[in-house]
Structure formats: C-alpha cells, structure tokens
N, C-alpha and C. Protein backbone atom coordinates (compact mmCIF):
# COMPACT_ATOMS: atom_id res chain seq x y z
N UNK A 1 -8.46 12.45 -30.51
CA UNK A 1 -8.27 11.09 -30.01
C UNK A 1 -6.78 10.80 -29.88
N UNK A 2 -6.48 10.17 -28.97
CA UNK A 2 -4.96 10.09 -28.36
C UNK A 2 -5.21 8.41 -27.61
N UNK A 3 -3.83 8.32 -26.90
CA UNK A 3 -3.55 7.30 -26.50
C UNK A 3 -2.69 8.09 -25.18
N UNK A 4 -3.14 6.95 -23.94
CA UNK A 4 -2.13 7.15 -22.37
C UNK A 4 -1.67 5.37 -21.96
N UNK A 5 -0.32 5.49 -22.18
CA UNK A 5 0.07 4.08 -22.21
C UNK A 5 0.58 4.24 -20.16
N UNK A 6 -0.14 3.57 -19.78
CA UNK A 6 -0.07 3.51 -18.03
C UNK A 6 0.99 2.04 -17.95
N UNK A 7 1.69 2.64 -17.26
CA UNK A 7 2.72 1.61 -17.52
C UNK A 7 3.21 1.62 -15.88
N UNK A 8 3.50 0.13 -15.17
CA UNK A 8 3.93 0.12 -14.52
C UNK A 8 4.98 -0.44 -13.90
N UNK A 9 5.95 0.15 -13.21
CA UNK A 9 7.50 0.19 -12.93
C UNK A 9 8.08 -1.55 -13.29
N UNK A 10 9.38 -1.53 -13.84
CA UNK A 10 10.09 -2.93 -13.18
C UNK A 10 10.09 -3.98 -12.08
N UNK A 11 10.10 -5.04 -12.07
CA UNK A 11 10.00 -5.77 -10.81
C UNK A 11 11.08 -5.02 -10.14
N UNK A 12 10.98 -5.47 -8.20
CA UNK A 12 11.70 -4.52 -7.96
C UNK A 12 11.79 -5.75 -6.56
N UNK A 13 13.03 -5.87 -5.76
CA UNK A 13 13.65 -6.86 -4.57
C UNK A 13 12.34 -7.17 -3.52
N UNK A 14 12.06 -8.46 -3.71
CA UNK A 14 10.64 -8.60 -2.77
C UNK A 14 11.06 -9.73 -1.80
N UNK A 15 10.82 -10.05 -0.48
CA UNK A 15 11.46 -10.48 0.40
C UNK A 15 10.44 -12.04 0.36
N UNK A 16 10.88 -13.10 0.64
CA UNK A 16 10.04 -14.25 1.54
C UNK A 16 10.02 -14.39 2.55
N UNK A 17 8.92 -14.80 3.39
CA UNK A 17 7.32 -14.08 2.88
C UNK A 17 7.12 -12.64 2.38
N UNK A 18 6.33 -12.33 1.34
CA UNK A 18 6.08 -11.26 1.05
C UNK A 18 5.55 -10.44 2.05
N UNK A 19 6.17 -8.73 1.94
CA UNK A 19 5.59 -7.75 2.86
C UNK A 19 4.85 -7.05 1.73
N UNK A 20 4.51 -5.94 2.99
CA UNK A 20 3.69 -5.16 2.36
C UNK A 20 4.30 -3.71 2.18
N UNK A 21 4.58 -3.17 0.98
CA UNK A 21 5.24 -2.62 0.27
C UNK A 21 5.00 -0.93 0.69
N UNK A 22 3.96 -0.78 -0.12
CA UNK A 22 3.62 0.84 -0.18
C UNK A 22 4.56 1.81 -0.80
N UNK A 23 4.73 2.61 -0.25
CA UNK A 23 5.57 3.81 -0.06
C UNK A 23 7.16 3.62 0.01
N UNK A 24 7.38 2.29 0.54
CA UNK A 24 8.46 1.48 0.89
C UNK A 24 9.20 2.06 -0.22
N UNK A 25 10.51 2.64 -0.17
CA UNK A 25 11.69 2.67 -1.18
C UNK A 25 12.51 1.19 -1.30
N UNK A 26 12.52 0.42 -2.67
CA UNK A 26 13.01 -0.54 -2.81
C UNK A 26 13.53 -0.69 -4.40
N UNK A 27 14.65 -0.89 -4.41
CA UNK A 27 15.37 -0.83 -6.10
C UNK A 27 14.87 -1.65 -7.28
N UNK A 28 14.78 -1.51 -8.56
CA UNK A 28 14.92 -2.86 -9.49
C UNK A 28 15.77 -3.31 -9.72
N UNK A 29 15.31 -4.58 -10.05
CA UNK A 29 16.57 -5.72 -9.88
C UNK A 29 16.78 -5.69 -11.36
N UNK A 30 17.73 -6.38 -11.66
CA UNK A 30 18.40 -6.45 -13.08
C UNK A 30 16.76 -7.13 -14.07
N UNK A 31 16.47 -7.93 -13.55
CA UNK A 31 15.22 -8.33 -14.43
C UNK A 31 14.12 -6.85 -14.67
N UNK A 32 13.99 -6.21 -13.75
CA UNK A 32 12.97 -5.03 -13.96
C UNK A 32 13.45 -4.25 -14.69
N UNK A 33 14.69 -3.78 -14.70
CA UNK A 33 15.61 -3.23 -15.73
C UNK A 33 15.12 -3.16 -17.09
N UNK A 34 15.63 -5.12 -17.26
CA UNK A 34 15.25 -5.53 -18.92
C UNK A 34 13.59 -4.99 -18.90
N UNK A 35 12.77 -5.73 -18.35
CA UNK A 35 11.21 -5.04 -18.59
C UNK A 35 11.17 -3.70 -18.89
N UNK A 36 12.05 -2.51 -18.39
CA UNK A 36 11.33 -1.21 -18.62
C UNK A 36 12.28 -1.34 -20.03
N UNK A 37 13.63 -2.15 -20.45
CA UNK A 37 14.17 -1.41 -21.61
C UNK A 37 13.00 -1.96 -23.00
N UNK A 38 12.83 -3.20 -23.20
CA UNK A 38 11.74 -3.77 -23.21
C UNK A 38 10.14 -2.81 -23.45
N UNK A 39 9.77 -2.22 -22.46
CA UNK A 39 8.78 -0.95 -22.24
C UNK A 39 9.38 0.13 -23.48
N UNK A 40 10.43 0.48 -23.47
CA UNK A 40 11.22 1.39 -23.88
C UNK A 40 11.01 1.33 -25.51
N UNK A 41 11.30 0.04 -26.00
CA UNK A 41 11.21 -0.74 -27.61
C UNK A 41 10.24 -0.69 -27.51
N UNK A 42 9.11 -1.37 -26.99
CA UNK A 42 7.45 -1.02 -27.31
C UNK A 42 7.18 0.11 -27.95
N UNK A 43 7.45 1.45 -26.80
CA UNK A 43 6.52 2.59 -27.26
C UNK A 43 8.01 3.41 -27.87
N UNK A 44 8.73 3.05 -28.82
CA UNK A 44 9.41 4.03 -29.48
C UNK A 44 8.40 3.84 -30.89
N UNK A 45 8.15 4.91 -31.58
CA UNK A 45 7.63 4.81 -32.78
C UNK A 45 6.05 5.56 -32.52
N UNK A 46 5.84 5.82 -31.08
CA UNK A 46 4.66 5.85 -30.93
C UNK A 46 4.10 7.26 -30.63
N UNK A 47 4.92 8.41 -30.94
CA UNK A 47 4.94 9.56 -30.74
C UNK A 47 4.46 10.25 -29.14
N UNK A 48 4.86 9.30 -28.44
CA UNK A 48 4.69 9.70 -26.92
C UNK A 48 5.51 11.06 -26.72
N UNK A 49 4.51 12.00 -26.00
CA UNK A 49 4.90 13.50 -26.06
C UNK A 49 5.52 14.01 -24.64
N UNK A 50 4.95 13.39 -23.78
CA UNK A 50 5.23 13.60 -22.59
C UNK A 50 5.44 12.12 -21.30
N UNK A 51 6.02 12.34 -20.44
CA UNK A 51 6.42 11.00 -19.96
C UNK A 51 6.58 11.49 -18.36
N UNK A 52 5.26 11.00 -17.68
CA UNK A 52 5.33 11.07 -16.06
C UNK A 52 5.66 10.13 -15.42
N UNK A 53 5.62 9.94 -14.31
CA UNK A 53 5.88 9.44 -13.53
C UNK A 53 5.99 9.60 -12.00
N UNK A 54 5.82 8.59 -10.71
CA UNK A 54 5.84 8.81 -9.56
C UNK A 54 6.81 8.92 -9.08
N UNK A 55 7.24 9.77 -7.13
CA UNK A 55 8.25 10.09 -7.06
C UNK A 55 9.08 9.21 -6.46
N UNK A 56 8.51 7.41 -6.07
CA UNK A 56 9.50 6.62 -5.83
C UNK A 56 10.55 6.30 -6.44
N UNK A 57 11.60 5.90 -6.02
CA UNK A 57 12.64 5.28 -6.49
C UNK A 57 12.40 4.24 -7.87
N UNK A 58 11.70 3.55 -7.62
CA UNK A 58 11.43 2.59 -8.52
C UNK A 58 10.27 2.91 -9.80
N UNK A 59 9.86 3.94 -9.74
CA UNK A 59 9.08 4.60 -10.56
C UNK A 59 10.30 5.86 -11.32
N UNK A 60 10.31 6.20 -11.02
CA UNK A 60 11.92 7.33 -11.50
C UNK A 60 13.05 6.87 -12.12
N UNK A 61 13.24 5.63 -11.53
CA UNK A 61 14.31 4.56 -12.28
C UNK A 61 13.83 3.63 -13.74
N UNK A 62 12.77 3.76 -13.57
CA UNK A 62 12.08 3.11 -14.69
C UNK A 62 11.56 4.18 -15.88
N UNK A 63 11.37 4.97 -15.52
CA UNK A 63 10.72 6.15 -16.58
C UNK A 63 12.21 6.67 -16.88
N UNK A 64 12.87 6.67 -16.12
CA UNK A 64 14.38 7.32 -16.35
C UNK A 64 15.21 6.28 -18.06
N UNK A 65 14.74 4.69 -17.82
CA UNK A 65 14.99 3.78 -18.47
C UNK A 65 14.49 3.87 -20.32
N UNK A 66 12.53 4.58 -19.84
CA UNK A 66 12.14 4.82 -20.98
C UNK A 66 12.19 5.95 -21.77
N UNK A 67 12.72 7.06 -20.93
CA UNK A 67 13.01 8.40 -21.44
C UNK A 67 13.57 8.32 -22.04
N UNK A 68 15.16 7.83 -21.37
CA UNK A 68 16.29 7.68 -22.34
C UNK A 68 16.44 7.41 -23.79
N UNK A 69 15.53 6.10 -23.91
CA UNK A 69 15.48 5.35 -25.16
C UNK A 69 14.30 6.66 -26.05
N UNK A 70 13.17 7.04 -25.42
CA UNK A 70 12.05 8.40 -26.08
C UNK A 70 12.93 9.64 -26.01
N UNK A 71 13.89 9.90 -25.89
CA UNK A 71 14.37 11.60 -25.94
C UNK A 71 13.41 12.22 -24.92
N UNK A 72 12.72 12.07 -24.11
CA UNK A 72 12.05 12.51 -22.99
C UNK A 72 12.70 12.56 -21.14
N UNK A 73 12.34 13.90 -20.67
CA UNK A 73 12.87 14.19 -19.64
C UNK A 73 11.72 13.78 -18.78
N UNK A 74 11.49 12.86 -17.75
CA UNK A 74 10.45 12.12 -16.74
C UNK A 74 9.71 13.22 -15.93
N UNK A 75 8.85 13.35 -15.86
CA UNK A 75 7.99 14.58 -14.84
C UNK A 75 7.68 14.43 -13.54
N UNK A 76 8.10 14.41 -12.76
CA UNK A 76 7.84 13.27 -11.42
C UNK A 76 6.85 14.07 -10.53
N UNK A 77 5.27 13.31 -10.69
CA UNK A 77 4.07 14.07 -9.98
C UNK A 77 3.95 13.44 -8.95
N UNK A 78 4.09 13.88 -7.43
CA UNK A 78 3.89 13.59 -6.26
C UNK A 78 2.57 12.60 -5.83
N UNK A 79 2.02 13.14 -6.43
CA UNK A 79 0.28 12.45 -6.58
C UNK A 79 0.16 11.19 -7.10
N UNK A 80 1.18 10.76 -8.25
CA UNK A 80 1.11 9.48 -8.29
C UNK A 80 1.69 8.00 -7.38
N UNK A 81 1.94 8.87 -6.89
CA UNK A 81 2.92 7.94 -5.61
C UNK A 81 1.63 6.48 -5.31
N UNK A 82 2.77 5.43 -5.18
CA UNK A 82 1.34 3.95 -4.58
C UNK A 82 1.05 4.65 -3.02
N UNK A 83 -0.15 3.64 -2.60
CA UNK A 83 -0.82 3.96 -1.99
C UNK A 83 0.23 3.50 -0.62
N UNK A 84 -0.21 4.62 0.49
CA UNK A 84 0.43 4.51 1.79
C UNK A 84 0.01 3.27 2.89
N UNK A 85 0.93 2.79 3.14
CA UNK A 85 0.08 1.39 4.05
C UNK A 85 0.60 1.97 5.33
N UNK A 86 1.18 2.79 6.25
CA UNK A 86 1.01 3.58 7.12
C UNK A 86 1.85 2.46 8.05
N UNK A 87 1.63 2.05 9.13
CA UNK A 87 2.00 1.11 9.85
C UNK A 87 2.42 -0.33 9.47
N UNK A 88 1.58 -0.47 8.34
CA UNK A 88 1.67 -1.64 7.81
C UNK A 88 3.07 -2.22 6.89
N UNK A 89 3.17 -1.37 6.49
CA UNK A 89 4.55 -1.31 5.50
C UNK A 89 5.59 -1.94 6.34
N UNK A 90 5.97 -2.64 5.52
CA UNK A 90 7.49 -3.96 5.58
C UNK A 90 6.58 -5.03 6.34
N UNK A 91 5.63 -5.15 6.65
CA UNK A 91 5.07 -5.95 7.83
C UNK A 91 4.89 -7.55 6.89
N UNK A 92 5.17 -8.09 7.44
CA UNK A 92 4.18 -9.41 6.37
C UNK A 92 2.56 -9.63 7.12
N UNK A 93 1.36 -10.78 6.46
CA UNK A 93 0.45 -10.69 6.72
C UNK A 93 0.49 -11.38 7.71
N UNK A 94 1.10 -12.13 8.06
CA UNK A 94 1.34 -12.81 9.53
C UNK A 94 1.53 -11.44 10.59
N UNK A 95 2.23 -10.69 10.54
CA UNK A 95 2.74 -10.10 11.45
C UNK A 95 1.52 -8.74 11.44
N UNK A 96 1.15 -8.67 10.92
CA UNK A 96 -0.07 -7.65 10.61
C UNK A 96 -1.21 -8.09 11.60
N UNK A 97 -1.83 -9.37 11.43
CA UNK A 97 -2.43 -9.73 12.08
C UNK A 97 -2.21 -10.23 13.58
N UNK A 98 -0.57 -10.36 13.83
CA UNK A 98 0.00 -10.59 15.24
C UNK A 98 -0.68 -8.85 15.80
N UNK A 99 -0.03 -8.30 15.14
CA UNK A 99 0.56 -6.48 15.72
C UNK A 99 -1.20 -5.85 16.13
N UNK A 100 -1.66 -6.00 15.18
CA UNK A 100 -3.16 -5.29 14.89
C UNK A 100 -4.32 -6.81 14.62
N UNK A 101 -4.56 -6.75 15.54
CA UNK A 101 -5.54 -8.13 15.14
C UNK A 101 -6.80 -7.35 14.75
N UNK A 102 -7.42 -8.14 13.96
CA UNK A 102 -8.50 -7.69 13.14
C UNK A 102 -8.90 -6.57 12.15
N UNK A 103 -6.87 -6.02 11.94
CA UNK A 103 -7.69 -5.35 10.92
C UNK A 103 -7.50 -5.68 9.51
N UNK A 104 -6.71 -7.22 9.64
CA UNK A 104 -6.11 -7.26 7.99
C UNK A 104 -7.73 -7.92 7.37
N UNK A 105 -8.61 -8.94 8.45
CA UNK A 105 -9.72 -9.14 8.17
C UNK A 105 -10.58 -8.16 7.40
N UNK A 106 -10.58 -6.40 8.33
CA UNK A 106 -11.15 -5.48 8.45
C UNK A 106 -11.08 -5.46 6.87
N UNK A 107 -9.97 -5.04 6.50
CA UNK A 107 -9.53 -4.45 5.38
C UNK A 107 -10.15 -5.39 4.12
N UNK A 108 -10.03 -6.70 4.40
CA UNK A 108 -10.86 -7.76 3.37
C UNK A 108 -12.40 -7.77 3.15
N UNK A 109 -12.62 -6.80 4.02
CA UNK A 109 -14.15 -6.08 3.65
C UNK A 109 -14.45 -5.33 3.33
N UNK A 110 -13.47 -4.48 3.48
CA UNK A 110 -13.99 -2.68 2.84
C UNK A 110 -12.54 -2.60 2.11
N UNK A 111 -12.32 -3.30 1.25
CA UNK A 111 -10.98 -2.91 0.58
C UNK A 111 -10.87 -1.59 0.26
N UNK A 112 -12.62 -0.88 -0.31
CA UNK A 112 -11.95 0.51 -0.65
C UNK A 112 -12.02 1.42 -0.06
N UNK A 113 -12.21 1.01 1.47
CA UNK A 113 -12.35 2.70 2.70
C UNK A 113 -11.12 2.51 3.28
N UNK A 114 -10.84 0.66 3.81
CA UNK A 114 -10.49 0.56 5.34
C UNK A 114 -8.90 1.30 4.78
N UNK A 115 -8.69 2.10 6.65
CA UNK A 115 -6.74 2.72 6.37
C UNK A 115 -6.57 1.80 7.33
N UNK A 116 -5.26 1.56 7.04
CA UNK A 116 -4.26 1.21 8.51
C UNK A 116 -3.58 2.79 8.68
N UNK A 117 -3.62 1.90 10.19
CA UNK A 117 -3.51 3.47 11.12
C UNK A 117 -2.10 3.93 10.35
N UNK A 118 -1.95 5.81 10.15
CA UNK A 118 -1.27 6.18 9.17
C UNK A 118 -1.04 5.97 7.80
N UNK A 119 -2.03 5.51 7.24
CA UNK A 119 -2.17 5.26 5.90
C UNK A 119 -3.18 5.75 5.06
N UNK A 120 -3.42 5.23 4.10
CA UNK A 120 -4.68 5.63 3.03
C UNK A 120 -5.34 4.04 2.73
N UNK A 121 -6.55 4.70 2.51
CA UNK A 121 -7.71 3.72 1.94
C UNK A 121 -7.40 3.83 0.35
N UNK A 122 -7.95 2.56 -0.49
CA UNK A 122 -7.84 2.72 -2.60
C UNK A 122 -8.72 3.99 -2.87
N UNK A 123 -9.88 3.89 -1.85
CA UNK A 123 -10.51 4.73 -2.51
C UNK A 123 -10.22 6.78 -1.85
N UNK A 124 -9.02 6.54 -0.99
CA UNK A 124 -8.13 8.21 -0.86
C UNK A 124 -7.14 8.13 -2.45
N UNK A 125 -6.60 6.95 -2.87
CA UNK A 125 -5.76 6.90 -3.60
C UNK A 125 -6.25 7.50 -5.28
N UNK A 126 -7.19 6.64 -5.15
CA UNK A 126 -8.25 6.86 -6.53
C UNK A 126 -8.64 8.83 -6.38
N UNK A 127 -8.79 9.34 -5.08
CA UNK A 127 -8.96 10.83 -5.41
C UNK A 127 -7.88 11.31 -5.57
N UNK A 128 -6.75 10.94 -4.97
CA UNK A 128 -5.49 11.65 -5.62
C UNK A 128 -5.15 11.64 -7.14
N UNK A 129 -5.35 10.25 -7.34
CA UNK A 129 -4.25 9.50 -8.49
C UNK A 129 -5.44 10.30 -9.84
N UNK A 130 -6.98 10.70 -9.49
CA UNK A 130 -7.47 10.21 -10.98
C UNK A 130 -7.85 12.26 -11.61
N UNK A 131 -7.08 13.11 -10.24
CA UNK A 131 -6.82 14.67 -11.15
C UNK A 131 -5.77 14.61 -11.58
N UNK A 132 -4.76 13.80 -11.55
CA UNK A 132 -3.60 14.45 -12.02
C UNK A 132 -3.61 13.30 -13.62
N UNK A 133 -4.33 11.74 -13.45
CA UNK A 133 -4.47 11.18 -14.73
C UNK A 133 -5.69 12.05 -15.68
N UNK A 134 -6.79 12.82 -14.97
CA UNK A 134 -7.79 13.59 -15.75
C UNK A 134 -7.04 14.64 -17.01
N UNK A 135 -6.03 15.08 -16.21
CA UNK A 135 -5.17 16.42 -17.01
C UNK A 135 -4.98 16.13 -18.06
N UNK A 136 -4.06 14.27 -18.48
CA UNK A 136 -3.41 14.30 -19.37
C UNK A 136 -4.42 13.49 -20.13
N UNK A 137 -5.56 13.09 -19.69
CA UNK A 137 -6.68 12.48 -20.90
C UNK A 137 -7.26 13.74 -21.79
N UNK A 138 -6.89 15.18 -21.53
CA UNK A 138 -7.18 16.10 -22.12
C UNK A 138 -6.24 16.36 -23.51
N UNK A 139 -5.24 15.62 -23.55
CA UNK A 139 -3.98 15.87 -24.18
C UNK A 139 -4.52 14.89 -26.05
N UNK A 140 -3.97 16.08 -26.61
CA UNK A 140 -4.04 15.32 -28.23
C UNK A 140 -3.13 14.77 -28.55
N UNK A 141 -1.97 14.42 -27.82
CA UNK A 141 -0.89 13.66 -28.32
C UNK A 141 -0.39 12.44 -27.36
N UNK A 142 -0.37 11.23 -27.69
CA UNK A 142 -0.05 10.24 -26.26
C UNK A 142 1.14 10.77 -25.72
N UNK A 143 0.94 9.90 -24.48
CA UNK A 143 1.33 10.43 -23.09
C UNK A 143 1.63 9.13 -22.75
N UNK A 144 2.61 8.77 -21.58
CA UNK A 144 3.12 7.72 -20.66
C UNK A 144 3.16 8.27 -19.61
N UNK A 145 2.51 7.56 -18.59
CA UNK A 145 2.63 6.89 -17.26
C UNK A 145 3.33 6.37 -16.23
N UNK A 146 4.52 6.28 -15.89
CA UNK A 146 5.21 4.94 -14.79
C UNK A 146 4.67 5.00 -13.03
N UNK A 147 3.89 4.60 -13.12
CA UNK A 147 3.25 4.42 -11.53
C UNK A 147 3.63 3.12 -10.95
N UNK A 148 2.68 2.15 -10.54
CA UNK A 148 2.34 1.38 -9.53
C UNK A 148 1.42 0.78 -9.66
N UNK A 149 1.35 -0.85 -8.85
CA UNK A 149 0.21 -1.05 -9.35
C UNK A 149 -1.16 -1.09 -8.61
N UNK A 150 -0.89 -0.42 -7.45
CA UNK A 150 -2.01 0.11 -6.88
C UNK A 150 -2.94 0.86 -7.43
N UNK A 151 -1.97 1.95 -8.00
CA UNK A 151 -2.56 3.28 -8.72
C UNK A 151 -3.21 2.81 -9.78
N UNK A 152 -2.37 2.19 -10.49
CA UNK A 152 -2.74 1.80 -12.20
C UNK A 152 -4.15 0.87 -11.83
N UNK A 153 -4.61 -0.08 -10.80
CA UNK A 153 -5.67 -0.72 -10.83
C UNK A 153 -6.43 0.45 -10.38
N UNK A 154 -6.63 1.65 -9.57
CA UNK A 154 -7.74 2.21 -9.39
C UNK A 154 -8.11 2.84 -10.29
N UNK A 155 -6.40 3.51 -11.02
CA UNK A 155 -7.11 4.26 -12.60
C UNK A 155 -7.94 3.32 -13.37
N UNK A 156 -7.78 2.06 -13.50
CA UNK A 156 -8.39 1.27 -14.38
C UNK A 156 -10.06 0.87 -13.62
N UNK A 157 -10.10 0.81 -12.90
CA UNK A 157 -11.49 0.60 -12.40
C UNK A 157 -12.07 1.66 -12.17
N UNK A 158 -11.77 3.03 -11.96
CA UNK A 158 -12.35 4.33 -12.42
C UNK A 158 -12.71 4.35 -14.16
N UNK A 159 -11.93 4.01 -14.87
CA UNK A 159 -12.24 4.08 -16.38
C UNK A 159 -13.18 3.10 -17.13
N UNK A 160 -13.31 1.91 -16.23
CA UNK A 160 -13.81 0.30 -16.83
C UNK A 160 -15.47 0.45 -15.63
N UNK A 161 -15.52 1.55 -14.87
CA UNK A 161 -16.54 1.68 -14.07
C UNK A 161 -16.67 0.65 -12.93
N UNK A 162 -15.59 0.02 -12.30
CA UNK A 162 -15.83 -1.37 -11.69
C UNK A 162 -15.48 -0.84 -10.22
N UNK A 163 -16.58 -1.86 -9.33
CA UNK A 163 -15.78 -0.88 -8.00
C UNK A 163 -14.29 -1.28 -7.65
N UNK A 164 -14.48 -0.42 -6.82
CA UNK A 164 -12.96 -0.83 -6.17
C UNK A 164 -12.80 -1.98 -5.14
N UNK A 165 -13.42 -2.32 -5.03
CA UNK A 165 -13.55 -3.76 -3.80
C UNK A 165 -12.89 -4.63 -5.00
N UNK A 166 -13.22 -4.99 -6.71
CA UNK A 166 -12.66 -5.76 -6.97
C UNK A 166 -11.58 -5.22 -7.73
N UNK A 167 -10.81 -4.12 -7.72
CA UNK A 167 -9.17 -3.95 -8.30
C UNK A 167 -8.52 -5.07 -8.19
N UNK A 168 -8.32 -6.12 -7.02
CA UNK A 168 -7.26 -7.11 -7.12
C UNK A 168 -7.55 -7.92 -8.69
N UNK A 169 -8.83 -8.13 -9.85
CA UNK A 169 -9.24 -8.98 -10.47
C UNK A 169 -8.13 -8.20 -11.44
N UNK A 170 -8.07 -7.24 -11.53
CA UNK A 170 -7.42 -7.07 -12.78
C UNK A 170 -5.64 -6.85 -12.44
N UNK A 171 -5.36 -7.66 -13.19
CA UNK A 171 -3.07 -8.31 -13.61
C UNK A 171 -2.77 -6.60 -13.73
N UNK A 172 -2.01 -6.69 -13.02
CA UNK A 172 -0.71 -5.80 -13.45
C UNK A 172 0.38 -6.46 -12.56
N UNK A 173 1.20 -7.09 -14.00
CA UNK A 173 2.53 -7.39 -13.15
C UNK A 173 3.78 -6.18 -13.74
N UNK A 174 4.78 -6.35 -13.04
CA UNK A 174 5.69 -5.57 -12.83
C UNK A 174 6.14 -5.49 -14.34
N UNK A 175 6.21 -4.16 -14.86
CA UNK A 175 7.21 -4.47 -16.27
C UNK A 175 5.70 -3.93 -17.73
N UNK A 176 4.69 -4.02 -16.67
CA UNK A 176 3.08 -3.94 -17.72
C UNK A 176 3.00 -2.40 -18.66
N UNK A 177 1.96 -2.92 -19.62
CA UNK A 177 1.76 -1.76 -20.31
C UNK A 177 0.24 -1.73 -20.38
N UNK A 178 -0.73 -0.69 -20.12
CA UNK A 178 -1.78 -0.34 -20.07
C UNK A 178 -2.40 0.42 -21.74
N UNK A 179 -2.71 0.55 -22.73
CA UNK A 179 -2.97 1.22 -23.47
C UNK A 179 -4.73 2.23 -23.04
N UNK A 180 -4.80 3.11 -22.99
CA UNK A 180 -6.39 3.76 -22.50
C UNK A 180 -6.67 4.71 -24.21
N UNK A 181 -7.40 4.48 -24.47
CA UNK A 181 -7.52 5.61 -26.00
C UNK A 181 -8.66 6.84 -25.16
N UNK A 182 -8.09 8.24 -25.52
CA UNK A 182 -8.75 9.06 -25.16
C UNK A 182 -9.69 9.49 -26.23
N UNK A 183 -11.09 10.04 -26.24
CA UNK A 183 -11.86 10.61 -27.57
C UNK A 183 -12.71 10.95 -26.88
N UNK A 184 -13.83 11.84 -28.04
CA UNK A 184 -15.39 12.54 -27.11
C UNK A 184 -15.92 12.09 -26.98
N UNK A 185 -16.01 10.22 -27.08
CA UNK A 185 -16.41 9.75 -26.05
C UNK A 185 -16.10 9.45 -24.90
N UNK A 186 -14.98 9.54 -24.14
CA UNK A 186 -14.39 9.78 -23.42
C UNK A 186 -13.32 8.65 -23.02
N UNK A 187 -12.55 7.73 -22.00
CA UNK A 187 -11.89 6.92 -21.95
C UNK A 187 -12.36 5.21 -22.55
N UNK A 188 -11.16 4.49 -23.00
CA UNK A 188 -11.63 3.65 -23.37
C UNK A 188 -10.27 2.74 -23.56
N UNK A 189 -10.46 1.22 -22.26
CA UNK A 189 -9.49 0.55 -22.04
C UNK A 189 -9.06 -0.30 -23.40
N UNK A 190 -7.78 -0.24 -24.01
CA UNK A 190 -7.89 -0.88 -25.31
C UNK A 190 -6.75 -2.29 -25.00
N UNK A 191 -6.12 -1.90 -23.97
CA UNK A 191 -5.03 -2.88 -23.73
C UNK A 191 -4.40 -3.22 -22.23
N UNK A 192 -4.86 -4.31 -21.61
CA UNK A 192 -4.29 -4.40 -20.16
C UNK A 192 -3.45 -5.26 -19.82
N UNK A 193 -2.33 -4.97 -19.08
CA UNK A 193 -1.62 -5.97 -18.63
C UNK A 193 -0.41 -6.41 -20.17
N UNK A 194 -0.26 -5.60 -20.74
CA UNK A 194 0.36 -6.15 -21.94
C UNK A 194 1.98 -6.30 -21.36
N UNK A 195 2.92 -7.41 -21.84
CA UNK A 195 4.17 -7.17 -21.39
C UNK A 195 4.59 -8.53 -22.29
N UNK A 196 6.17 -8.30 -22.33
CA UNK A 196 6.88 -8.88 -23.34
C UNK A 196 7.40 -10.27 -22.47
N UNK A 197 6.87 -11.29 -22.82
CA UNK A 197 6.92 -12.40 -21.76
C UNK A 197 8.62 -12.95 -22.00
N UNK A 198 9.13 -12.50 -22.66
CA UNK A 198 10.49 -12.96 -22.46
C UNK A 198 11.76 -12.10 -21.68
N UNK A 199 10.67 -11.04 -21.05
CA UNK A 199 11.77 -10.15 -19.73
C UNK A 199 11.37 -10.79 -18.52
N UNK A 200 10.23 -11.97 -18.68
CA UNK A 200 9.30 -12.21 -17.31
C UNK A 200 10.54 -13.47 -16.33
C-alpha cells in the first residue's frame, strides 16, 4: 500500500476572455510559483520516491519547484501532456463558435468523444494518460505527479468510476494536490482538490 499525490501545475497567465488553452505553452506567474513551493512543504516528509511530470512548460516548471525542495530529479513523460484542442487553442468561446459553428454545442454533448478538428477527445486523453498513471500505481513507495487539469480529472474519474461527460464536477484548481492510496484492493481517492488557501 502506497500513496500517488497527482498534483497539478501552478496558476499560469490566462487572458480576458478566457481561451482555450491545451497544449498552449504559457508560463507561471509569481502566484503559481508560491502554490508549487507551498506543494513542495506539503509533501516533504512524505517519502515521495519518484517525481513525474508532463512535458509542458508549466508542468516542468512546477515539478522543477517540487524537486528541488524533495532532492528529486522530474521525469518528464510525454503522455502526460493536457489534452490537445487542435484548432481550438488560443480561441475564446465566442470565437470558436464564430470560426466553427456548431461544434462548441457539439462538444457539450459528447464531452467524452467530440475532437476539434486536429485535436483529441477526454476520452483519447484518458487512453493515453491512464498506462503511464497504471505503471506507477504498481509502485510500493509514493510517487508524485505534476500534470494538468484535464488529465488529473480523467485520472480521477477513471479511479472514482464516473463517466467522463461529468469530469468538469470535480475542482482542480491550479496549485492542487490529489492524494490516490494504492493497495490489493486496488485505487482509492483519499484526497481531492487539496491546496493551501493562502497561495490562492
């Protein structure tokens, strides 16, 4: 029995009106910073053995934050990358629905198939994201995470059995800590959305 603390990245520069992100390379801001050092004080003490992470910018910068403070070198797995919005990316929802009419509707129905053209559906993301999280639920010693919170909601609704149409129900804000306990009975969500409300 072990522990996988899924943790996801620092807030990171978000424009008004909000776009749509993805894949998008975009920095943390001094506040996301404090959240991962923050992240960092949490899980020292906690014998975290290994420490992954995705290969965005803002995922690398943040695990880079908690390594430091864990004596851990960041593993950066391609597979965890957030999910691709293809065309959609930087777009806001206004302009989504100017460019492509009917498919931001589309997408509010089949949240977990529909792609925008050049992109991925939650539920392509969920087959990427949940071999490379399977590996380390095998592991006897906890493990950390820095993804996204795309990813982190499909891992969590793969583990909590919930479909994917409703991932938006479950919080992950920027800066979060996920606790999952691994055992022969197999996964088991012990902590969601946890974060230190005075980096918020």
């Amino acid at each position: 029995m072990s522990e996988i603390y899924l943790i996801r990245h620092g807030e990171i520069t978000q424009s008004s009106p909000r776009r749509f992100v993805g894949q998008t390379e975009l920095p943390l801001t001094d506040r996301g910073r404090k959240q991962m050092r923050q992240v960092a004080d949490y899980l020292v003490g906690k014998g975290v053995s290994r420490l992954l992470c995705s290969p965005l910018s803002r995922c690398v910068e943040s695990a880079g934050i908690v390594g430091s403070a864990l004596g851990l070198r960041p593993e950066v797995v391609p597979d965890l990358r957030e999910i691709g919005l293809g065309v959609w990316e930087g777009l806001t929802v206004d302009e989504v629905r100017e460019r492509f009419p009917g498919d931001y509707e589309a997408r509010g129905l089949d949240l977990a198939g529909f792609r925008p053209a050049g992109g991925e559906s939650f539920a392509d993301v969920e087959r990427r994201v949940w071999a490379a999280f399977e590996t380390l639920s095998k592991s006897n010693s906890p493990q950390a995470i820095v993804a996204h919170g795309g990813v982190n909601r499909v891992l969590l609704c793969r583990i909590l059995g919930m479909p994917l149409e409703n991932l938006f129900r479950l919080g992950q804000d920027y800066g979060c800590v996920n606790v999952v306990r691994t055992g022969r009975d197999g996964l088991c969500v012990e902590v969601m959305n946890f974060r230190e409300l005075s980096a918020q």
